[in-house]
Protein backbone atom coordinates (compact mmCIF):
# COMPACT_ATOMS: atom_id res chain seq x y z
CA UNK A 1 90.96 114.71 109.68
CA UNK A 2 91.64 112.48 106.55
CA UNK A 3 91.77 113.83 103.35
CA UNK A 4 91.22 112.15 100.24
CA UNK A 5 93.03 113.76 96.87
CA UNK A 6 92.17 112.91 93.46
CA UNK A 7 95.01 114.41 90.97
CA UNK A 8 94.94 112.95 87.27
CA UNK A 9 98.40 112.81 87.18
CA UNK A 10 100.65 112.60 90.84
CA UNK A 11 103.72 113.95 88.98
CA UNK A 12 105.87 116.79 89.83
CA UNK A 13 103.99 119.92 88.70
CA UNK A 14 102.18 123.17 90.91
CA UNK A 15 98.94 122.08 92.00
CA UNK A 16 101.40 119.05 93.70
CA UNK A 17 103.90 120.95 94.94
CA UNK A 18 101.36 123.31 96.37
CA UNK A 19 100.03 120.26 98.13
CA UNK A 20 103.31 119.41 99.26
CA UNK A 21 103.49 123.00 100.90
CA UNK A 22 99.83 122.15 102.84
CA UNK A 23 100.82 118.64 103.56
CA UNK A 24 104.20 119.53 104.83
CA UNK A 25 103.03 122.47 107.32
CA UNK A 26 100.11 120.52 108.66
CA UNK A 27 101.96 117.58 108.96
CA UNK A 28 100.49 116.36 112.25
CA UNK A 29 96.90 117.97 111.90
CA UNK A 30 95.92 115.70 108.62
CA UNK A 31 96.08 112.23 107.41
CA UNK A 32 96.19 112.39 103.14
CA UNK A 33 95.04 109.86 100.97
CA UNK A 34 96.63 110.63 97.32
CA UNK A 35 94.50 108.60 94.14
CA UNK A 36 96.98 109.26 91.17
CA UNK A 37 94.79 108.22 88.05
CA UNK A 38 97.66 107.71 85.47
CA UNK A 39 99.94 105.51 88.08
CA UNK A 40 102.82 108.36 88.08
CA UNK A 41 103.32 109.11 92.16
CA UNK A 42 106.95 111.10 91.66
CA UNK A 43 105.60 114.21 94.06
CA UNK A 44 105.41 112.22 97.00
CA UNK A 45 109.15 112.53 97.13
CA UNK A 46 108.51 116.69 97.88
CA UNK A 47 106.06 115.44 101.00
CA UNK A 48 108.36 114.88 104.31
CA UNK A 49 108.29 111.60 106.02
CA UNK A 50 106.66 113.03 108.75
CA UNK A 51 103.20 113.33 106.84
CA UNK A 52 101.33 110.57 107.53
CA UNK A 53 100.52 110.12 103.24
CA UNK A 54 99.16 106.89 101.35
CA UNK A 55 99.25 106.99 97.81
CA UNK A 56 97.24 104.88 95.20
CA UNK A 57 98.11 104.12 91.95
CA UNK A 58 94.98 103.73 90.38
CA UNK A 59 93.73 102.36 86.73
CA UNK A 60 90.84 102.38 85.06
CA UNK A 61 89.11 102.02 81.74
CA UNK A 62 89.12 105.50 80.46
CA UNK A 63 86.75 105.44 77.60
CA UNK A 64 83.83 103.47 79.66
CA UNK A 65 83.19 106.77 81.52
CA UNK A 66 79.52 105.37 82.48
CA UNK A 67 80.86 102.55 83.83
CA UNK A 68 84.30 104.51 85.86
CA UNK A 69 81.40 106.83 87.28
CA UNK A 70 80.36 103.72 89.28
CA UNK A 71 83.62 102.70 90.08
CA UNK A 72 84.43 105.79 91.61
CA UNK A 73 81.38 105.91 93.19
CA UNK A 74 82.63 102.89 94.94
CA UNK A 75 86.18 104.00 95.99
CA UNK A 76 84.41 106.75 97.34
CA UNK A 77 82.33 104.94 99.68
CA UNK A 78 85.10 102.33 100.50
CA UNK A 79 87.81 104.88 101.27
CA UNK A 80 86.97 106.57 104.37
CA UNK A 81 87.73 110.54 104.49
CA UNK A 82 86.22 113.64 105.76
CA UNK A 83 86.62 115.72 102.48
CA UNK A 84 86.95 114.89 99.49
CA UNK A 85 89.67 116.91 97.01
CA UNK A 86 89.99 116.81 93.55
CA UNK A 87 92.00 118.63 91.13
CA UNK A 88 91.69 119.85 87.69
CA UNK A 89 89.75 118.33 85.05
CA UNK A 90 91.34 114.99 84.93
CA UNK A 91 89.57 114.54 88.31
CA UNK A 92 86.13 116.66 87.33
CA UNK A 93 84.44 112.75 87.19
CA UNK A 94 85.41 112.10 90.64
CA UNK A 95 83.13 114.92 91.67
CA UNK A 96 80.39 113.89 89.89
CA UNK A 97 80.51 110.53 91.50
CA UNK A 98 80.59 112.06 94.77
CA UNK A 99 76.75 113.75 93.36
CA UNK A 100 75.73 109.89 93.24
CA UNK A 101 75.99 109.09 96.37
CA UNK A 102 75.62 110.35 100.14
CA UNK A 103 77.42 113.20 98.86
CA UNK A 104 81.08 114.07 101.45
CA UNK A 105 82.25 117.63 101.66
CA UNK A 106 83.97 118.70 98.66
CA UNK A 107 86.59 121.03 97.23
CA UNK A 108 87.85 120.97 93.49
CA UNK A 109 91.12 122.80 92.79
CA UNK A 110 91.19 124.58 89.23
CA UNK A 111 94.67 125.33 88.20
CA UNK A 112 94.77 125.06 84.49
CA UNK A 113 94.14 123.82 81.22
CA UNK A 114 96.06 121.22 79.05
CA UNK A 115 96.42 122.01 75.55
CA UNK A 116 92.66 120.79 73.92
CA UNK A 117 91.92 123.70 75.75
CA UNK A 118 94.48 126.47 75.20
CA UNK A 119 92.81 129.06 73.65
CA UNK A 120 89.36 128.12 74.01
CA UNK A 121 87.21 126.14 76.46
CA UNK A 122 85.23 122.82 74.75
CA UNK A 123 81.35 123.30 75.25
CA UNK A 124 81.18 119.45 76.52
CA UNK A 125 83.85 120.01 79.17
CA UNK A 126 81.67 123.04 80.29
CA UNK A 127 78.55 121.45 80.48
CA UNK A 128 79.96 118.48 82.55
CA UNK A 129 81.89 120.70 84.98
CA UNK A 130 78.76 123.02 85.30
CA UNK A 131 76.98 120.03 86.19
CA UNK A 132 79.79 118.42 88.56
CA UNK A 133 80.71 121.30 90.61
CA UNK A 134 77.61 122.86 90.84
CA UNK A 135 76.88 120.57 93.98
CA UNK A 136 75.48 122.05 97.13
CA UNK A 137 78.39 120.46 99.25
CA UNK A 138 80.96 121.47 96.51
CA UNK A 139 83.39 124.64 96.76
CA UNK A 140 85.86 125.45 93.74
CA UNK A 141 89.47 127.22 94.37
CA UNK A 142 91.00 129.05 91.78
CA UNK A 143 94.61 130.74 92.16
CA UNK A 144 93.94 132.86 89.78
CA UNK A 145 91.32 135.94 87.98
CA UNK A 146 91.38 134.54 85.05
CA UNK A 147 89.85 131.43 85.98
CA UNK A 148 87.75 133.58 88.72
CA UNK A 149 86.11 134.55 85.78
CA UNK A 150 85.85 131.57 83.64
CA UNK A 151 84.15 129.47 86.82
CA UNK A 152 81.73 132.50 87.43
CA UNK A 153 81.07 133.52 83.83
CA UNK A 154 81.57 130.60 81.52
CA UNK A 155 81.00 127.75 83.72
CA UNK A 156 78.37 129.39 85.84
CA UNK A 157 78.97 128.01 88.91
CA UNK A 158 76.80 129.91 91.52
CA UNK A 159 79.56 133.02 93.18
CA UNK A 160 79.15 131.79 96.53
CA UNK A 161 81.05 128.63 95.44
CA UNK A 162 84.05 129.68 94.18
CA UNK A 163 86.63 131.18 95.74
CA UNK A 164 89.86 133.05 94.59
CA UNK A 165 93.03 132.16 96.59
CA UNK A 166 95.79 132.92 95.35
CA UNK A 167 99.24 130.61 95.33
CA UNK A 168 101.66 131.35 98.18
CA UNK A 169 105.61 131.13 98.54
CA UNK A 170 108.17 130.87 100.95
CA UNK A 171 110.15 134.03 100.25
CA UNK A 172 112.66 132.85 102.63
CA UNK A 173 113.25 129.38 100.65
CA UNK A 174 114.39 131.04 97.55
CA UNK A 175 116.43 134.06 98.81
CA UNK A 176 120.15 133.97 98.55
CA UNK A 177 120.78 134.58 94.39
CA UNK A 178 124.02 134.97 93.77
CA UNK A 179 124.51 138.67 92.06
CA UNK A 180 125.84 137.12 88.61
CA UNK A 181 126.23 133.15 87.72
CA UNK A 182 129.62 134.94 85.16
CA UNK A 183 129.19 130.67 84.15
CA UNK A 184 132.05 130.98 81.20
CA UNK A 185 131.33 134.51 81.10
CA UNK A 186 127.86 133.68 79.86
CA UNK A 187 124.57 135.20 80.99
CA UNK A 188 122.21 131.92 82.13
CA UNK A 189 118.40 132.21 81.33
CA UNK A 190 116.50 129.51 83.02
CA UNK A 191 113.52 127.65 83.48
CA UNK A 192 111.58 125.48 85.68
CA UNK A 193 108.79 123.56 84.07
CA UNK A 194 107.14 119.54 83.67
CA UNK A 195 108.39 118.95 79.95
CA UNK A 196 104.71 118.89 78.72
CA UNK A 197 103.46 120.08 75.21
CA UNK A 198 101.58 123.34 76.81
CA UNK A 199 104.69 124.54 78.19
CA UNK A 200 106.09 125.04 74.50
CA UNK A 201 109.88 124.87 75.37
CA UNK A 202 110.68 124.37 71.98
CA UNK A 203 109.73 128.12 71.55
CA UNK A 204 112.26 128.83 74.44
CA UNK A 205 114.79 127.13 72.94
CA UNK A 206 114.58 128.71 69.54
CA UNK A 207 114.23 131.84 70.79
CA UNK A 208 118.02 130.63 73.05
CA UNK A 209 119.49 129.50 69.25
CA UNK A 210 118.06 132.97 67.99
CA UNK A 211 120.14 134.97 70.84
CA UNK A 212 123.22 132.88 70.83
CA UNK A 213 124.06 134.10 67.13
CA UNK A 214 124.65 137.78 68.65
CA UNK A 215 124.85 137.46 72.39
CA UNK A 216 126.92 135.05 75.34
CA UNK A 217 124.00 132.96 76.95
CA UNK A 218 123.34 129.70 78.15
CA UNK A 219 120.08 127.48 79.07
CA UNK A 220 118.74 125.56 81.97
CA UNK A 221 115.99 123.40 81.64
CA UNK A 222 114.78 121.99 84.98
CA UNK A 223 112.27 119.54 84.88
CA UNK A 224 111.01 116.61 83.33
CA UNK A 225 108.38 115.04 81.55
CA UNK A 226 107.18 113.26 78.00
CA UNK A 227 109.03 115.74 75.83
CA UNK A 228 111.99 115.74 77.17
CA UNK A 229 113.35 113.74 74.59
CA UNK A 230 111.89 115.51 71.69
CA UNK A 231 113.17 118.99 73.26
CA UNK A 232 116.53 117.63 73.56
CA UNK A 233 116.97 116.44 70.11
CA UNK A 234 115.58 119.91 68.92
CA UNK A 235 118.41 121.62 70.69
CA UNK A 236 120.81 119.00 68.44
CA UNK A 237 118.62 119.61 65.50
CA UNK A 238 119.72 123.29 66.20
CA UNK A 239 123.67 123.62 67.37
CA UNK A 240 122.05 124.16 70.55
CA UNK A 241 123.02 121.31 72.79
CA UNK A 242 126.06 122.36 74.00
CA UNK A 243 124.35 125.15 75.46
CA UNK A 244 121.54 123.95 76.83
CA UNK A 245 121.28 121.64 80.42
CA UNK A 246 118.53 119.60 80.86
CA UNK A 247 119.39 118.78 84.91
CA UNK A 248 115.81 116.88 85.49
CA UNK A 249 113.28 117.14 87.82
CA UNK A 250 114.17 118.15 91.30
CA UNK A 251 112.86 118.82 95.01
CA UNK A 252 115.18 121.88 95.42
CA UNK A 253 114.58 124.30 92.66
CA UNK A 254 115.93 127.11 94.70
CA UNK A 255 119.49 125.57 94.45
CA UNK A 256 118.99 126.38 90.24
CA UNK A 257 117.10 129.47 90.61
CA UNK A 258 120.36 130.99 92.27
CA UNK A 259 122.31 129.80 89.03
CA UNK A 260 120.37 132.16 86.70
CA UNK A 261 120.32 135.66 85.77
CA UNK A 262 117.11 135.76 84.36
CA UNK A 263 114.06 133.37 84.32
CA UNK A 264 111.83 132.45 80.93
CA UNK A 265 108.45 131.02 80.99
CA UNK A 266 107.16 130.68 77.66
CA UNK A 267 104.20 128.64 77.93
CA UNK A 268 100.45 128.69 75.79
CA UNK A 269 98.40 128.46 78.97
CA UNK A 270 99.06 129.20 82.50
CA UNK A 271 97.05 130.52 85.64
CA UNK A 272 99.22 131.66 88.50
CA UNK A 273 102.48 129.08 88.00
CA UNK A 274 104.36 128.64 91.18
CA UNK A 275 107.94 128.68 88.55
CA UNK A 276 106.94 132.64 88.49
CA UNK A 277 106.27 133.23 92.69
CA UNK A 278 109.72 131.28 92.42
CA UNK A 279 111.95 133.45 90.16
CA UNK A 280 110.46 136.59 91.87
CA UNK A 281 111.28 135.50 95.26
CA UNK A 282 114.56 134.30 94.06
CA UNK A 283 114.83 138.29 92.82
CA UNK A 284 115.16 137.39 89.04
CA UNK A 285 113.65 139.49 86.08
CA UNK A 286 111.14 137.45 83.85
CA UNK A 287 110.59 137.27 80.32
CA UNK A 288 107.25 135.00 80.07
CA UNK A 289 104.04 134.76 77.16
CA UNK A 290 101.37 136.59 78.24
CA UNK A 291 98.72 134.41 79.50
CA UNK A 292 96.87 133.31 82.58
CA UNK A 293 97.71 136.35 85.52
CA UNK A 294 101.59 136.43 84.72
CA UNK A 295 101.53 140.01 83.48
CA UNK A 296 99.61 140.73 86.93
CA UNK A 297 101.77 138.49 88.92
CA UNK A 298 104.90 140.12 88.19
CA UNK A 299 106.13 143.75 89.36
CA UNK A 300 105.20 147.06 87.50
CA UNK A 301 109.02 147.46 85.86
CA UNK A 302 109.10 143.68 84.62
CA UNK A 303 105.08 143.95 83.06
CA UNK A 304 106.78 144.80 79.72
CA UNK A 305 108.82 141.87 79.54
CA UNK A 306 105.55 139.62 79.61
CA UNK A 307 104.91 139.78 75.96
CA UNK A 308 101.75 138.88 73.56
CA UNK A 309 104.18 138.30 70.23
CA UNK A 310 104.47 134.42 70.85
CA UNK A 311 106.94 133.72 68.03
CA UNK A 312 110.88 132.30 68.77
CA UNK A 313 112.01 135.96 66.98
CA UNK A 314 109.71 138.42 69.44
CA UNK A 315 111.10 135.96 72.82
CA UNK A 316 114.32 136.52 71.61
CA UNK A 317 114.48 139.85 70.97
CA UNK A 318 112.81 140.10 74.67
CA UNK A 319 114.93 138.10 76.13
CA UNK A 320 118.18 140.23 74.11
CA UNK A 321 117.04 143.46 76.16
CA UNK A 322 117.94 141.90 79.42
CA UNK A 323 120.66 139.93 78.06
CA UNK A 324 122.47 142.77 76.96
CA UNK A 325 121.88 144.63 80.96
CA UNK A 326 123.03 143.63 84.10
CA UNK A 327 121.99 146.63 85.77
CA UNK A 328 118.40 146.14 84.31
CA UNK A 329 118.18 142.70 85.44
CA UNK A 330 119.24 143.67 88.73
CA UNK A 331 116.74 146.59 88.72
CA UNK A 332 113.80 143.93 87.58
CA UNK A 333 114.91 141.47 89.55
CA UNK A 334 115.08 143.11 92.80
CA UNK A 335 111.25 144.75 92.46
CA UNK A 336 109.67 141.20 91.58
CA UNK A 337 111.57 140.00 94.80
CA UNK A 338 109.69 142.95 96.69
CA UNK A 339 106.86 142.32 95.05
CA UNK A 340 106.46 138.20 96.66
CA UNK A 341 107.23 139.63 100.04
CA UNK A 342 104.04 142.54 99.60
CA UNK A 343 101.46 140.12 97.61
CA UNK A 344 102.33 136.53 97.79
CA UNK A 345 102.85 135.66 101.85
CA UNK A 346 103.15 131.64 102.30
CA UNK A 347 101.60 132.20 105.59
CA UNK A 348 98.49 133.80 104.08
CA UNK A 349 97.89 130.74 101.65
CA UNK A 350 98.10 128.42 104.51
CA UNK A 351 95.92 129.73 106.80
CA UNK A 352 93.04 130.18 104.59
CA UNK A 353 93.71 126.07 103.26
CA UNK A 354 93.42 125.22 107.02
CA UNK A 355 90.30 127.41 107.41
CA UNK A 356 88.55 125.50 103.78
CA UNK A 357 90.01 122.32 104.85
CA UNK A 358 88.34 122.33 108.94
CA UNK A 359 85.11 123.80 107.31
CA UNK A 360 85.57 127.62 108.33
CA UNK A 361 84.55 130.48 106.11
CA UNK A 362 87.03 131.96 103.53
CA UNK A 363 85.39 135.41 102.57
């Protein structure tokens, strides 16, 4: 079979590393076509050579949205595949092309929202995706319940559509933690994120200045993206930089999630972020904003550590409790890692994407 993806942006982030995960497993059962619309193609260093992959770096004249509807049209007709993928709402157009022609057997991935749409969901954006993804040859995956509910409720896409499957990991991948990182006797709180505005690192890294007036702790920062620069001058700006890292992006996080003691997420909108299935498999305890299914995600003893108070003072007093208690961390840590082996099987995940990919029923 040959698939045809349409991601807004090919850079390193979950829906692509997710895809990564397919790709890799399946390696000999699909051929991939990957359409990045802003030119950035850095994930297809997390696919194995073995995949046979082409990626396009495509361009196109964003504000003549009339006009790129026909376009698409056209790629769609000229590239030949057997279904046709897109994610996320920087693809939504590429679905309604598809409606505009002999329409090919669909699938849109939903796993987020960018900042315009944080806290609230813009009637034009709804309208269009009811109208996109509402076709009869269309099926939408979320990964999460929030967004189960947003497709069903706010969108309106007909039930029968959309399904909820939920992200998988490889608990084996990210065992092995060592019991403390003792890195110049500091405790190390980490994260793995793109550098993008939603993720709101600054508010991690206030919340690190905050802690390091009282307490011995350090900050990694993998990942990269369009703020890095900003977020390191902040951690100048701050007397920070000499405890922060900023190692870059990287195709084995597990190697960093065994250097922390505790894991941070503090984004304004999430879903079901792979960075969490990560830290839990790894065994660490999480401190993370309340939003999208974290709080749901996570174990029963770490649900109190997923907060709702999204200043730098309430994540650093959060983060302070776990700071201050190895035994605690180790107790947190050590029911989220039981928690990815009970709820989030890789195997699972995969199985039901080669079931939606060869046509077969997911209910």
């Amino acid at each position: 079979m040959r698939l045809l993806h349409i991601f807004p942006s090919f850079e390193i982030g979950g829906a692509q590393a997710r895809f990564a995960q397919i790709a890799n497993h399946f390696a000999a059962r699909f051929e991939h076509v990957v359409v990045a619309l802003d030119g950035c193609v850095e994930a297809r260093r997390l696919v194995n050579s073995a995949v046979s992959m082409d990626v396009v770096a495509l361009s196109y004249d964003k504000k003549s949205q009339l006009r790129s509807l026909w376009r698409f049209r056209a790629e769609l007709e000229s590239r030949r595949h057997d279904l046709l993928l897109t994610y996320n709402w920087g693809a939504v157009d590429w679905a309604l092309a598809n409606r505009m022609r002999k329409s090919s057997r669909h699938v849109h991935m939903e796993d987020g929202f960018g900042p315009d749409e944080a806290d609230r969901q813009l009637r034009r954006r709804i309208w269009f995706r009811r109208i996109a993804l509402t076709g009869g040859h269309t099926t939408v995956i979320v990964p999460s319940q929030t967004l189960l509910s947003i497709a069903r409720d706010v969108w309106h896409l007909p039930g029968r559509r959309v399904v909820y499957l939920p992200n998988g990991i490889d608990c084996v991948r990210f065992q092995g933690r060592q019991t403390e990182s003792g890195q110049r006797g500091a405790v190390v709180i980490g994260t793995v994120a793109s550098l993008r505005a939603e993720k709101n690192l600054g508010r991690l890294i206030r919340a690190a200045a905050l802690l390091r007036r009282t307490m011995n702790a350090r900050l990694i920062i993998v990942g990269d993206g369009p703020e890095r620069t900003a977020l390191e001058r902040l951690t100048v700006d701050l007397g920070m930089a000499a405890a922060v890292d900023f190692v870059g992006a990287t195709s084995a996080p597990e190697e960093f999630y065994r250097r922390m003691d505790l894991f941070a997420i503090s984004s304004d909108t999430e879903q079901m972020p792979y960075s969490v299935l990560e830290a839990m498999a790894t065994g660490l305890p999480i401190v993370a904003t309340d939003v999208g299914d974290i709080a749901q995600m996570v174990s029963e003893p770490n649900r109190r550590f997923v907060i709702a108070d999204r200043t730098p003072e309430g994540f650093a007093r959060t983060l302070a409790e776990l700071v201050a208690d190895a035994e605690l961390r180790a107790d947190v840590g050590a029911a989220n890692r039981k928690a990815a082996l009970a709820r989030f099987d890789l195997d699972v995940m995969l199985s039901r994407y080669l079931s939606l990919f060869e046509g077969g029923s997911l209910a």
